[in-house]
N, C-alpha and C. Protein backbone atom coordinates (compact mmCIF):
# COMPACT_ATOMS: atom_id res chain seq x y z
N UNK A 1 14.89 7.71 -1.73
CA UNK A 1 13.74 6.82 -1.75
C UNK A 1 14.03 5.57 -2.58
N UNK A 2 14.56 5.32 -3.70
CA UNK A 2 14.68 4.57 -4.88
C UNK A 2 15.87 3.63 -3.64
N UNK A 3 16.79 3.70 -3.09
CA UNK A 3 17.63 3.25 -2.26
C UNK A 3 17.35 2.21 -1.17
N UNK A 4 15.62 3.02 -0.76
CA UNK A 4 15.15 2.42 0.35
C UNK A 4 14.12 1.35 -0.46
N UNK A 5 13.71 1.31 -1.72
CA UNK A 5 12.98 0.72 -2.43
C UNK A 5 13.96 -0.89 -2.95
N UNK A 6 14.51 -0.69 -3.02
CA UNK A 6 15.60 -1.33 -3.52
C UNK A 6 16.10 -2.20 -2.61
N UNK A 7 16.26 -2.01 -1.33
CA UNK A 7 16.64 -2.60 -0.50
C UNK A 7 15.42 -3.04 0.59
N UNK A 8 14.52 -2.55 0.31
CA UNK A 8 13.43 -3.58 1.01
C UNK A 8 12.68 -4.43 0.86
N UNK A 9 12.47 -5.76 1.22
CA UNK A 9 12.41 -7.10 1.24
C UNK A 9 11.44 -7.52 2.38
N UNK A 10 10.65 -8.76 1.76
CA UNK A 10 9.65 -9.21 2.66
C UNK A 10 10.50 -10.06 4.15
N UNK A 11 10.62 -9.55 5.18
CA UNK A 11 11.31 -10.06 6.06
C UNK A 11 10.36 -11.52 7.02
N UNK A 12 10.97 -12.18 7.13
CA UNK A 12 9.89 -13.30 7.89
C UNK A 12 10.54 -13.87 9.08
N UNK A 13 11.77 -13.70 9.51
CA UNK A 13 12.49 -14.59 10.36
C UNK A 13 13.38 -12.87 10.93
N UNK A 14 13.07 -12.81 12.32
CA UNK A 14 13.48 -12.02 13.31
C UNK A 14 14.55 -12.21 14.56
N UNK A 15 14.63 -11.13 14.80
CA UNK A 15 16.35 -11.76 16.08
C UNK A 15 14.94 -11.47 17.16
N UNK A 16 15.46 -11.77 18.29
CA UNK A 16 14.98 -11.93 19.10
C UNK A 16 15.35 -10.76 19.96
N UNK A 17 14.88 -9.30 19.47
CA UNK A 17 15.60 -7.92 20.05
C UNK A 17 14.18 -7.02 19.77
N UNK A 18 13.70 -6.40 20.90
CA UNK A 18 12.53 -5.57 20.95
C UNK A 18 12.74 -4.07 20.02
N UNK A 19 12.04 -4.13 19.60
CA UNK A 19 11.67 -2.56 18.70
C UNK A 19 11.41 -1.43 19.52
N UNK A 20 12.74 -0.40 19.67
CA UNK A 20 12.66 0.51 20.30
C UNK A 20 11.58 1.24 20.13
N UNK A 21 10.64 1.93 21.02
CA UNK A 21 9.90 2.82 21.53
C UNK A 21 9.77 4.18 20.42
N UNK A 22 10.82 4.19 20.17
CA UNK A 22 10.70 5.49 19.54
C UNK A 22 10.10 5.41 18.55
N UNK A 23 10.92 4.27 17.73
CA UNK A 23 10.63 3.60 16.30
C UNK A 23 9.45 3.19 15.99
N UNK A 24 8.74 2.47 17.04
CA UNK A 24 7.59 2.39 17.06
C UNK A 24 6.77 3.85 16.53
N UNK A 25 6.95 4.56 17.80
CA UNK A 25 6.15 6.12 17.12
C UNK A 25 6.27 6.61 15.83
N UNK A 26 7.85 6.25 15.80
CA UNK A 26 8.21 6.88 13.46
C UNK A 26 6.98 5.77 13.22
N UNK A 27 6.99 4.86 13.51
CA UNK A 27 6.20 4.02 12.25
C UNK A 27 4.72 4.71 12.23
N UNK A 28 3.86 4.34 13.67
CA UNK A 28 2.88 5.04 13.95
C UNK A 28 2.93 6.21 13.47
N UNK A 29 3.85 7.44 13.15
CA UNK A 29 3.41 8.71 13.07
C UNK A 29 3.38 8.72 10.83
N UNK A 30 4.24 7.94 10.33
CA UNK A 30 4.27 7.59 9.18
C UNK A 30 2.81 6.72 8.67
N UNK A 31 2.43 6.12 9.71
CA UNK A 31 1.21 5.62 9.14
C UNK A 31 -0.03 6.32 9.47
N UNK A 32 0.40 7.58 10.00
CA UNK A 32 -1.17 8.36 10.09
C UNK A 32 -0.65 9.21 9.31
N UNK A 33 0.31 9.90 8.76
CA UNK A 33 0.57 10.99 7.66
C UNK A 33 -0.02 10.37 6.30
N UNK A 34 -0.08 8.99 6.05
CA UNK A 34 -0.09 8.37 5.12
C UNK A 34 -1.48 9.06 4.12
N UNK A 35 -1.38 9.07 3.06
CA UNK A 35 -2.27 9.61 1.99
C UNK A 35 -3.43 8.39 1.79
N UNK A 36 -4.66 9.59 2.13
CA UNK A 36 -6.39 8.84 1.79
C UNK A 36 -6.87 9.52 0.74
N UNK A 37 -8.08 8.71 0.55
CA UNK A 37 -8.88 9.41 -0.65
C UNK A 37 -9.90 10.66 0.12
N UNK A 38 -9.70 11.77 -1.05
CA UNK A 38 -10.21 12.82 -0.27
C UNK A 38 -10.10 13.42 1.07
N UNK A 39 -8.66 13.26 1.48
CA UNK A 39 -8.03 13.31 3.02
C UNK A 39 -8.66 12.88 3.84
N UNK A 40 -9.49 11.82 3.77
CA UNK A 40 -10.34 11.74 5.07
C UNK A 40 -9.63 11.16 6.58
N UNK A 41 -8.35 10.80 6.44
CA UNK A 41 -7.61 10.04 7.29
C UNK A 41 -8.31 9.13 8.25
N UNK A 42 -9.46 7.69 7.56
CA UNK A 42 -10.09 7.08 8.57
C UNK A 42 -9.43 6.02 8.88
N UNK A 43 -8.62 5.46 8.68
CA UNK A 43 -7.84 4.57 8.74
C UNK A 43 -7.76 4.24 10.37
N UNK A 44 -7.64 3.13 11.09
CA UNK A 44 -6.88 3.26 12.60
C UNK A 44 -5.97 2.26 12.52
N UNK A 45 -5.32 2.15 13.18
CA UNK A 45 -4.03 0.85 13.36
C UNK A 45 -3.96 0.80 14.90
N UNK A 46 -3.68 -0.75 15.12
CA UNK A 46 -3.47 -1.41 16.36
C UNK A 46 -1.78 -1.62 16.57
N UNK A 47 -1.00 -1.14 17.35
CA UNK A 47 0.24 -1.57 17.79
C UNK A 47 0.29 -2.71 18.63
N UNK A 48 1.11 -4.01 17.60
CA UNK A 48 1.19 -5.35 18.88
C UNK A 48 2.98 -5.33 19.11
N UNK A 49 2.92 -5.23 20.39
CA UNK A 49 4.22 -5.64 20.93
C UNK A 49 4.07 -6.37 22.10
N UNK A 50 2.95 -7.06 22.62
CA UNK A 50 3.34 -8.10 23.16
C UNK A 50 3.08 -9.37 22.83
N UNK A 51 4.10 -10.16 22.87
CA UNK A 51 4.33 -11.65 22.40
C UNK A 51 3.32 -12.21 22.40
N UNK A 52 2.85 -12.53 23.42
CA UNK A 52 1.64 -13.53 23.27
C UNK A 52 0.62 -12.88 23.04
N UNK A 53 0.45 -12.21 22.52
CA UNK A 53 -0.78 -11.51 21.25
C UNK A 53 -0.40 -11.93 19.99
N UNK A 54 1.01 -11.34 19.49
CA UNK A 54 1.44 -12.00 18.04
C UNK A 54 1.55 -13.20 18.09
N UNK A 55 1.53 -13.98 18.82
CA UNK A 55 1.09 -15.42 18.67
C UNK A 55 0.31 -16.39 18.93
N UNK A 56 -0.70 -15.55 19.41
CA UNK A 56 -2.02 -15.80 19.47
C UNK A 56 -2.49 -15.69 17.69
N UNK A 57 -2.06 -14.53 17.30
CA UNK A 57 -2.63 -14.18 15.64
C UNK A 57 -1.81 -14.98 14.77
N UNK A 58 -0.54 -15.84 14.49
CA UNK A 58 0.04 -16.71 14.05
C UNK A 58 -0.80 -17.65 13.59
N UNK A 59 -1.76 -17.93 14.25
CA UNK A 59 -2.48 -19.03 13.11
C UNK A 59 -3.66 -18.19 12.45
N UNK A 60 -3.91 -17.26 12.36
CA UNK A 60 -4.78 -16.54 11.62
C UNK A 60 -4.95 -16.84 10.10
N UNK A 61 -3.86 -17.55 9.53
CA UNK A 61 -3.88 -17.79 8.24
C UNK A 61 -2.53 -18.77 7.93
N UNK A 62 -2.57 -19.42 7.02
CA UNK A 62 -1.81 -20.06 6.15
C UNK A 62 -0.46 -18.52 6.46
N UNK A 63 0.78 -18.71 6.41
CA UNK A 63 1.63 -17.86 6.06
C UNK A 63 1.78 -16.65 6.49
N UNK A 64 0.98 -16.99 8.23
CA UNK A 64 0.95 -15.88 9.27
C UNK A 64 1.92 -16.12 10.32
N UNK A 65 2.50 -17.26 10.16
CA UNK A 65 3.40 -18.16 11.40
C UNK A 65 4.59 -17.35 11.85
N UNK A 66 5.21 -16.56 11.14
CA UNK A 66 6.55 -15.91 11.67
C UNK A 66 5.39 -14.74 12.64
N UNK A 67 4.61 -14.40 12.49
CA UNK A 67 4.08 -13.26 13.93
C UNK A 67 4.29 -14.09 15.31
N UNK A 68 4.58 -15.30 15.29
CA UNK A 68 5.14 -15.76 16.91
C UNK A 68 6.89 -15.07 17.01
N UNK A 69 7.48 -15.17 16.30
CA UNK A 69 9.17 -14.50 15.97
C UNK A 69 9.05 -13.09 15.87
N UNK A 70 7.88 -12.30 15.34
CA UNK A 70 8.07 -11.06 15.36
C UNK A 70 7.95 -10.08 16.61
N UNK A 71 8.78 -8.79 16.72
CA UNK A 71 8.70 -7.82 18.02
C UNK A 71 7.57 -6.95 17.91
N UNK A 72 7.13 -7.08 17.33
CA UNK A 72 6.09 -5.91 16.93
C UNK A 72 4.96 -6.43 15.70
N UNK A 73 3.78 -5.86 15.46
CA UNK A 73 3.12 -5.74 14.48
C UNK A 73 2.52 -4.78 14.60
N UNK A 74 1.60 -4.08 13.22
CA UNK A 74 0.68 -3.21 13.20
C UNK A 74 -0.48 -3.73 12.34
N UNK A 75 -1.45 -3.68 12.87
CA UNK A 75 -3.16 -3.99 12.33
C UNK A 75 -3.31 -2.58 11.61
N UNK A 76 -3.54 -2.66 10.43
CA UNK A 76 -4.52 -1.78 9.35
C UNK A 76 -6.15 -1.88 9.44
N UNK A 77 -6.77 -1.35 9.96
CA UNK A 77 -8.48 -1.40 9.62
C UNK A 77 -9.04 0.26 9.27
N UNK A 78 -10.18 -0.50 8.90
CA UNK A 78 -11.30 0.48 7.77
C UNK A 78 -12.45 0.54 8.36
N UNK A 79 -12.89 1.51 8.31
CA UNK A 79 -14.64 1.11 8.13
C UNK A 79 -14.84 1.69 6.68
N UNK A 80 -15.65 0.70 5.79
CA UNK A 80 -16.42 0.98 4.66
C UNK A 80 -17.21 1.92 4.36
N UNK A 81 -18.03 2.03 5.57
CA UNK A 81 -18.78 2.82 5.41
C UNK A 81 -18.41 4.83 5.19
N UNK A 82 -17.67 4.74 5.89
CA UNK A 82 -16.56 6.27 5.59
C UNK A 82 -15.97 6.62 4.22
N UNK A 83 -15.43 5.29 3.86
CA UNK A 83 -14.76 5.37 2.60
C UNK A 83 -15.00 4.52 1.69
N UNK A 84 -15.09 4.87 0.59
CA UNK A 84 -15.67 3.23 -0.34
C UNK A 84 -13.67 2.41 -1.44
N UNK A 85 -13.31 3.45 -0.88
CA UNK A 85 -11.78 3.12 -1.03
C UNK A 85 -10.87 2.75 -0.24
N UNK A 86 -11.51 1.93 1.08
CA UNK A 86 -10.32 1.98 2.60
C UNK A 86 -9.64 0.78 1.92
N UNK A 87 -10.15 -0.21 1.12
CA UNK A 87 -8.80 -1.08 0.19
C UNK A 87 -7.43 -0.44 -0.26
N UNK A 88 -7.74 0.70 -0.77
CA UNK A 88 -6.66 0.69 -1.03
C UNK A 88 -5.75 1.99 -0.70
N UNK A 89 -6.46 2.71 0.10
CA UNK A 89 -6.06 3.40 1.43
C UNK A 89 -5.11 3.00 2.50
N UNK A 90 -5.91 1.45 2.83
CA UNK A 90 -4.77 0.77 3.53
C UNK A 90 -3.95 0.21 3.24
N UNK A 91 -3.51 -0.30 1.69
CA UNK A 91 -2.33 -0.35 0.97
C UNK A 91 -1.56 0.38 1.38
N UNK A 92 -2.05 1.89 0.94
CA UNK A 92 -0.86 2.68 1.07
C UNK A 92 -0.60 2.75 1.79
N UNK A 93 -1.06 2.33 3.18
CA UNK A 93 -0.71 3.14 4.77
C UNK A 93 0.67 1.99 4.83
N UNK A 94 -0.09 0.53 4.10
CA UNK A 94 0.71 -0.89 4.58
C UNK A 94 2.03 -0.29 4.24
N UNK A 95 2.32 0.31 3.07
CA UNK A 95 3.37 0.46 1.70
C UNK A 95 4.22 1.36 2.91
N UNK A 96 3.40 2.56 2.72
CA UNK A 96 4.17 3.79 3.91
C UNK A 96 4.85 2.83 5.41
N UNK A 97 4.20 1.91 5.75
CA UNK A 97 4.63 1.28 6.95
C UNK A 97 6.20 1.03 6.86
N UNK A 98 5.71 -0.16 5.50
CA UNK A 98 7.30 -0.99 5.22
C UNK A 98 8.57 -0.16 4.73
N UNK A 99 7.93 1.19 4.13
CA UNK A 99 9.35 1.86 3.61
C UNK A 99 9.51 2.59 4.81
N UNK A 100 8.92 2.69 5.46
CA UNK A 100 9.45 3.54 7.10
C UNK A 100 10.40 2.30 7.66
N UNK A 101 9.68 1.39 8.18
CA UNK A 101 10.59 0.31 8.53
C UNK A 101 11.96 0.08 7.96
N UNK A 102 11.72 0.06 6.60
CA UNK A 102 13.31 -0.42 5.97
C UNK A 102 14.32 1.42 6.49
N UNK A 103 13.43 2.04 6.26
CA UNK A 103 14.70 3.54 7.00
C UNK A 103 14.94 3.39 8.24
N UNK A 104 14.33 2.23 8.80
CA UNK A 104 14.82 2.42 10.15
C UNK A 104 15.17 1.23 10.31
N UNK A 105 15.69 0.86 9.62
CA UNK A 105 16.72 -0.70 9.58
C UNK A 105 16.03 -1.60 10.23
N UNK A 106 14.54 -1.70 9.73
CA UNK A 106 13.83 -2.97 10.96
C UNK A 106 12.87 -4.25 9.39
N UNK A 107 13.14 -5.24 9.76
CA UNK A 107 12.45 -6.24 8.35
C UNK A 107 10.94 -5.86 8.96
N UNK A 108 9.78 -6.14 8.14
CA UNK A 108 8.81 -6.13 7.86
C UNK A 108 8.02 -7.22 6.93
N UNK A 109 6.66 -7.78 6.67
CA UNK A 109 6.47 -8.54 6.04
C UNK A 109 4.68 -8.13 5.91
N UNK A 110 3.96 -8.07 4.95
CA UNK A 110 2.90 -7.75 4.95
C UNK A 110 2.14 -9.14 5.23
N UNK A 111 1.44 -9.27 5.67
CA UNK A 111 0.19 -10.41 6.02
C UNK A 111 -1.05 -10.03 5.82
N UNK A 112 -1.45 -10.57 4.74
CA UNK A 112 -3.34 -10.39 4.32
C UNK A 112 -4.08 -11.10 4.85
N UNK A 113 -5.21 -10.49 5.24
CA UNK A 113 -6.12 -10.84 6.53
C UNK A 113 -7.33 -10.56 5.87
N UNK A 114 -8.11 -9.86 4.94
CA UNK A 114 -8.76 -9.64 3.94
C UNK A 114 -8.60 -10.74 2.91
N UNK A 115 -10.04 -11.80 2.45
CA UNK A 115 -10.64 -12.15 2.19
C UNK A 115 -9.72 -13.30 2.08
N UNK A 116 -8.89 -14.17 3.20
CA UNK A 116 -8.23 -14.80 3.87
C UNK A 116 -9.05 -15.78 4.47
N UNK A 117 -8.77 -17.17 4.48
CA UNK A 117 -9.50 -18.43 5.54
C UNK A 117 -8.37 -18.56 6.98
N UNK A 118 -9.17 -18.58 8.18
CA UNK A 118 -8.65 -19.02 9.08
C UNK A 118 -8.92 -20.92 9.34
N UNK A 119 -10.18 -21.13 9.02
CA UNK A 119 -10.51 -21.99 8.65
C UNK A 119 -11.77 -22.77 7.99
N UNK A 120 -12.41 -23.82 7.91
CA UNK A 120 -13.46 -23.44 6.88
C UNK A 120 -14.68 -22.76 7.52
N UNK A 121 -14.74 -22.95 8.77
CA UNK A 121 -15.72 -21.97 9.49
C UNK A 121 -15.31 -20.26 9.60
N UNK A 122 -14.65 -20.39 9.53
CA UNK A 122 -14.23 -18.77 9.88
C UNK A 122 -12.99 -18.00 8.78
N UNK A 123 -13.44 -17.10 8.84
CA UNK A 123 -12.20 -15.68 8.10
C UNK A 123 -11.27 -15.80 8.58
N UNK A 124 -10.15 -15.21 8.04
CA UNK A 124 -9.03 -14.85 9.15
C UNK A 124 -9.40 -13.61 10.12
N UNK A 125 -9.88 -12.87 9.01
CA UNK A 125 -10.33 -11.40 9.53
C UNK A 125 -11.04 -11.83 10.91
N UNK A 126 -12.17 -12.84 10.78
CA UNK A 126 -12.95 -12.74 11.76
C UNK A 126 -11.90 -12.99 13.06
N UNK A 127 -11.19 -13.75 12.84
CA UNK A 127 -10.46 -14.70 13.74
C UNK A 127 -9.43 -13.25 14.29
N UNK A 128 -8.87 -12.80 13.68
CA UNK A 128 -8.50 -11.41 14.59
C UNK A 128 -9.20 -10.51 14.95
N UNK A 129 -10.48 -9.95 14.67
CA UNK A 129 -10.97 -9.18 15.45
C UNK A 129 -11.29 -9.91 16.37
N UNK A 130 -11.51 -11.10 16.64
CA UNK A 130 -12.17 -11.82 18.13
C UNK A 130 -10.93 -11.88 18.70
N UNK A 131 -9.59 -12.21 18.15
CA UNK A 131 -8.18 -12.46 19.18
C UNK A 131 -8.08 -10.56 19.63
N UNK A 132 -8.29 -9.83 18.67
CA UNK A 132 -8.06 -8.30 19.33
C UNK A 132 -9.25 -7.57 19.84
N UNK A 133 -10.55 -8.16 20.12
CA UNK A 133 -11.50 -7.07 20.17
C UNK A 133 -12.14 -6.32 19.21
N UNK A 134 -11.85 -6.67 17.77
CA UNK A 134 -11.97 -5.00 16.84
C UNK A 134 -13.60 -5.21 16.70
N UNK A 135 -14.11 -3.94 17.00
CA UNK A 135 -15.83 -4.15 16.61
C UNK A 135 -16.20 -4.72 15.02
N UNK A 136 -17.26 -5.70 14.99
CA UNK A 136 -17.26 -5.71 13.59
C UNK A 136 -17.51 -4.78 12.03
N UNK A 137 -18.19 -3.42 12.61
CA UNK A 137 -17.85 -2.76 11.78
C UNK A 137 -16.72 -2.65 10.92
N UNK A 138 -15.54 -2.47 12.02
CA UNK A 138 -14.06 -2.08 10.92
C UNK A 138 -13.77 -3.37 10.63
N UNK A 139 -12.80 -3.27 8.98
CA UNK A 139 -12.22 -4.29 8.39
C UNK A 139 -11.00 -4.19 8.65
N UNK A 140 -10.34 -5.65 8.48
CA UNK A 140 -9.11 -5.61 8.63
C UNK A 140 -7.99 -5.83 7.54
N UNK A 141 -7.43 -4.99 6.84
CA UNK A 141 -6.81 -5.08 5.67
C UNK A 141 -5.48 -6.16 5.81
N UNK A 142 -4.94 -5.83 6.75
CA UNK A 142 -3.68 -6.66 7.05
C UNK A 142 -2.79 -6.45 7.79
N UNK A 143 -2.29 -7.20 8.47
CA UNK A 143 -1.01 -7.14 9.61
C UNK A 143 0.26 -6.91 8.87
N UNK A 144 1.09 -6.19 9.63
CA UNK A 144 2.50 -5.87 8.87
C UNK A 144 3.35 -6.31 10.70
N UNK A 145 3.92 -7.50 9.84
CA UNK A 145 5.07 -7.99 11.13
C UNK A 145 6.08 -6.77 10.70
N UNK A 146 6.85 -6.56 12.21
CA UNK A 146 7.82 -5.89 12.31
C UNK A 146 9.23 -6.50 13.26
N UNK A 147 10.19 -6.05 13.29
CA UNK A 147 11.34 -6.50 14.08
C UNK A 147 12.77 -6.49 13.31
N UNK A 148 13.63 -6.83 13.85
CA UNK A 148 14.89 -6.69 13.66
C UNK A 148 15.56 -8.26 12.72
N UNK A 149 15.51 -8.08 11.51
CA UNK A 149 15.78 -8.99 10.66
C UNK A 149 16.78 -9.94 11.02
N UNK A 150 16.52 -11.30 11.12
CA UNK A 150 17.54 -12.44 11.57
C UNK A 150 17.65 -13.43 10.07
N UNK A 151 17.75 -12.67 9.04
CA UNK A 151 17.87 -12.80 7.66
C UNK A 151 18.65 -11.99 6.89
N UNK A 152 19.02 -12.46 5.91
CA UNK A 152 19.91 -11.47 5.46
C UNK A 152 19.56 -11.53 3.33
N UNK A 153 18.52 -10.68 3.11
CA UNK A 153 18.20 -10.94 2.00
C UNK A 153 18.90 -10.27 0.85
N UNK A 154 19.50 -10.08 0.03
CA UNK A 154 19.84 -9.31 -0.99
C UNK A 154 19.27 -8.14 -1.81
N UNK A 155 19.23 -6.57 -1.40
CA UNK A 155 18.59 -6.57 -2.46
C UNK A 155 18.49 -6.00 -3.66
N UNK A 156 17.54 -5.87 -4.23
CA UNK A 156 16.97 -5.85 -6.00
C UNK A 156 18.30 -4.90 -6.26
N UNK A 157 18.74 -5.39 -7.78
CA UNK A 157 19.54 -4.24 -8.37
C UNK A 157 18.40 -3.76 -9.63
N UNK A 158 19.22 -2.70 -10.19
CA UNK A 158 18.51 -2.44 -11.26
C UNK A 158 17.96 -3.19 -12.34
N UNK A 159 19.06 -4.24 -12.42
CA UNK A 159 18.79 -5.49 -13.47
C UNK A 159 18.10 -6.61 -13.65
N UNK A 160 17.09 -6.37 -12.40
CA UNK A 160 15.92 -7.01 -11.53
C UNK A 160 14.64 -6.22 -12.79
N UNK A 161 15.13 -5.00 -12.68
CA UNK A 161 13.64 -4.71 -13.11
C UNK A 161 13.25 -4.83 -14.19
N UNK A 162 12.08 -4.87 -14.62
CA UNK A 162 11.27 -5.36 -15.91
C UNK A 162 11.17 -4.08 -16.77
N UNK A 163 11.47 -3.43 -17.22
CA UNK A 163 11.49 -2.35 -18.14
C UNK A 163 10.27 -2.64 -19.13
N UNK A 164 10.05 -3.77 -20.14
CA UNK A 164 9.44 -4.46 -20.57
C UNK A 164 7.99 -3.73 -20.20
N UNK A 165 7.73 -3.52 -19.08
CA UNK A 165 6.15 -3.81 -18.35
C UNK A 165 6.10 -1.97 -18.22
N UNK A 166 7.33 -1.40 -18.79
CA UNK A 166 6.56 0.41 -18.87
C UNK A 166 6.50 0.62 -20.54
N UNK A 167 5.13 1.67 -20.36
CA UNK A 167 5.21 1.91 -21.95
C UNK A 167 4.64 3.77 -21.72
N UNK A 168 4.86 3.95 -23.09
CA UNK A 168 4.70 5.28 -22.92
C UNK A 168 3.83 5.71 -24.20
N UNK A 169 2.87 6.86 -23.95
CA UNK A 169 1.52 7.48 -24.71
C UNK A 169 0.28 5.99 -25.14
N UNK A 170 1.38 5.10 -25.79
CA UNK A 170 0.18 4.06 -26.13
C UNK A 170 0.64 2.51 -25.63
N UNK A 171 -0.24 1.66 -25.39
CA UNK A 171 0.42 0.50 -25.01
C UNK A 171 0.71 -0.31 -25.99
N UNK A 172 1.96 -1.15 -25.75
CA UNK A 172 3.08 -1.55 -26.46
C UNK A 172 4.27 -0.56 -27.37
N UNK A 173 4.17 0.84 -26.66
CA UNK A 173 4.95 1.70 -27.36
C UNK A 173 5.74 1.53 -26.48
N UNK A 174 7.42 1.36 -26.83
CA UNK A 174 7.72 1.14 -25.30
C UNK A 174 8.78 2.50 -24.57
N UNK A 175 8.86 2.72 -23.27
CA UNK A 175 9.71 3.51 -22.88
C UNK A 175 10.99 3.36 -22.29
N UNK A 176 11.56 4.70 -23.13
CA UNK A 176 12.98 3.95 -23.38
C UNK A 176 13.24 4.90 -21.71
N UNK A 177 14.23 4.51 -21.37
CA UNK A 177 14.77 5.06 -19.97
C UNK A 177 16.64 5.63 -20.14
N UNK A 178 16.27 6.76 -19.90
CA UNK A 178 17.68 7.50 -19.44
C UNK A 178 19.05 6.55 -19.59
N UNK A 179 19.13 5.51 -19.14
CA UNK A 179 20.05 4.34 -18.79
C UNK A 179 20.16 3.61 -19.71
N UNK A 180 19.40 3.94 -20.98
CA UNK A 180 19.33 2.88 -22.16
C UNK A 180 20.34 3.79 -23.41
């Protein structure tokens, strides 16, 4: 796990090679195993793999533009009313998405769509449930582009990390780590 953590990176720029079928399902089946509050598993997700859908949602926001380059995406939504935690429910599902992705050698990039401007009239949120249909009940936490990385990012070594920012029994006590 620490391997796959390490090496996964916000991907934004894609080859132009479709996301096998299967892979698709690991991701899908990784994002419904994914851990809720009080198991309620309400979560649903939308699979986009065709093009002119992900780029239809490209202008959904400031820093949504690589979903025209991406093979795939997945929509995270909630209804509130089920859970008073689907915030951060769908974190984790997002989190579970991208470390599935990086095991299956595909870039990923999270896109927030939650409490996001499409423009000054409208949400982003709003602006994708009208490009996908989603009833307004459910919320939309965020899109996770998917596809086959046409980037080549480096990643994190250990000497990246902030040690600094763990502490142990009291804060500012600090913890020392195995490696020290």
């Amino acid at each position: 796990m620490l391997n796959i953590l390490y090496r996964r990176r916000s991907i934004r720029r894609y080859r132009d090679t479709e996301v096998e079928p299967e892979k698709i399902d690991q991701l899908v089946q990784a994002a419904l195993l994914s851990p809720s509050s009080r198991g309620l598993r309400h979560l649903e997700f939308m699979v986009l793999d065709d093009r002119k859908v992900l780029a239809q949602l490209a202008p959904a926001k400031q820093g949504a533009e690589h979903l025209k380059g991406s093979a795939a995406a997945i929509v995270i939504l909630a209804d509130p009313a089920v859970s008073d935690v689907w915030v951060e429910d769908a974190s984790i599902a997002a989190t579970i998405i991208h470390l599935t992705a990086e095991s299956l050698g595909l870039g990923s990039c999270w896109i927030q769509i939650r409490e996001r401007k499409h423009s000054e009239a409208e949400t982003a949120e709003q602006y994708v449930q009208k490009v996908l249909g989603i009833p307004s009940h459910l919320r939309v936490e965020t899109i996770i582009s998917l596809g086959y990385p046409s980037e080549n990012k480096q990643p994190h070594t250990y000497n990246d990390l902030d040690f600094n920012k763990v502490h142990r029994n009291q804060y500012g006590e600090k913890y020392l780590f195995s490696r020290e």
